[in-house]
Protein backbone atom coordinates (compact mmCIF):
# COMPACT_ATOMS: atom_id res chain seq x y z
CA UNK A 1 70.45 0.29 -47.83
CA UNK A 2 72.24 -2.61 -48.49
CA UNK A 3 73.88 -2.62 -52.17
CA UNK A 4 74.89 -5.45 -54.09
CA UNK A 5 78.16 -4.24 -53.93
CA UNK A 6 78.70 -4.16 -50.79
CA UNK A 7 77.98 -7.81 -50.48
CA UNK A 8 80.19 -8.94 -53.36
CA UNK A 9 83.01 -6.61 -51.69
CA UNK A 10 82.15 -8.95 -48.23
CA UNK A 11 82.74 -12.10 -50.21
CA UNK A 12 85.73 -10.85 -51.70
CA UNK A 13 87.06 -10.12 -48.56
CA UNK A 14 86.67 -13.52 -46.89
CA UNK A 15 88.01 -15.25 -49.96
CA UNK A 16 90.99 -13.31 -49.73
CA UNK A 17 91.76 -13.68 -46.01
CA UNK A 18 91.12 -17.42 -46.33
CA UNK A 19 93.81 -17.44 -49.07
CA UNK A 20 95.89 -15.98 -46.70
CA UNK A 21 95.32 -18.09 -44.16
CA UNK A 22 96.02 -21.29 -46.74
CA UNK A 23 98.92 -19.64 -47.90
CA UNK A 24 100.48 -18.43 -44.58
CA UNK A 25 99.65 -21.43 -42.44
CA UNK A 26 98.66 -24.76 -44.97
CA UNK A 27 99.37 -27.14 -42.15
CA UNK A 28 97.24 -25.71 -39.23
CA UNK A 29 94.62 -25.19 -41.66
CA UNK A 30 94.64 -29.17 -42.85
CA UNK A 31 94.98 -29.86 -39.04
CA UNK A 32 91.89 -27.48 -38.59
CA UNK A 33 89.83 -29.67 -41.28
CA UNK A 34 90.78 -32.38 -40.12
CA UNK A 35 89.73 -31.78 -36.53
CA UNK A 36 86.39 -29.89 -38.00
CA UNK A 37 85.47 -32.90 -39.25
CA UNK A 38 85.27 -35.37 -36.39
CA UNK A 39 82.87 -32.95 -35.05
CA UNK A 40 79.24 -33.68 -35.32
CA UNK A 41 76.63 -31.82 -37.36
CA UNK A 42 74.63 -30.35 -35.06
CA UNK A 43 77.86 -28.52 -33.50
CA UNK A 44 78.68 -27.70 -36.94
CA UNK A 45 75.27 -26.15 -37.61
CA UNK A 46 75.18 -24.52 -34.42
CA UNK A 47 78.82 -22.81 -34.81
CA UNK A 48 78.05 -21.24 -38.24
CA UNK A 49 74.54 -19.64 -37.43
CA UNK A 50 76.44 -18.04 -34.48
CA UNK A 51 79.54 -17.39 -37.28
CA UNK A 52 76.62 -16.05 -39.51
CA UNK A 53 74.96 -13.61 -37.14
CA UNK A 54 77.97 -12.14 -36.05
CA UNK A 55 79.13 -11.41 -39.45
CA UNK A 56 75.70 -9.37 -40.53
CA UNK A 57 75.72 -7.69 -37.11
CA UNK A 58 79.28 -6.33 -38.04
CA UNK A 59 78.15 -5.59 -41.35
CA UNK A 60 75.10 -3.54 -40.22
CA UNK A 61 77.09 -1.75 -38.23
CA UNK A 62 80.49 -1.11 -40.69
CA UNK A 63 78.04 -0.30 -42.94
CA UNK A 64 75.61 2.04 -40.49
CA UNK A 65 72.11 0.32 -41.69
């Protein structure tokens, strides 16, 4: 089962990758903002439900559930 743990460990994760990314590479990710945002919403949309369901497929599986 799926603890609450678990899920505040995920978050915790990303945020510190992103960090990393900011810290390691600040101009590709303003470039990658900037780009991110001529894009339009429904490609937006459509790239983080993919993002989304991908991430809890890996978790199901890190996790065994």
């Amino acid at each position: 089962m799926l603890e609450t743990g678990h899920v505040l460990a995920g978050v915790a994760v990303v945020l510190a990758v992103e960090g990393l990314c900011y810290a390691a590479f600040p101009g590709a990710m303003k470039r990658m903002l900037t780009s991110l945002s001529t894009l339009p919403e429904q490609r937006l949309r459509q790239g983080g439900i993919i993002a989304a369901c991908i991430a809890v497929l890996a978790a199901w599986i890190i996790i065994g559930i």
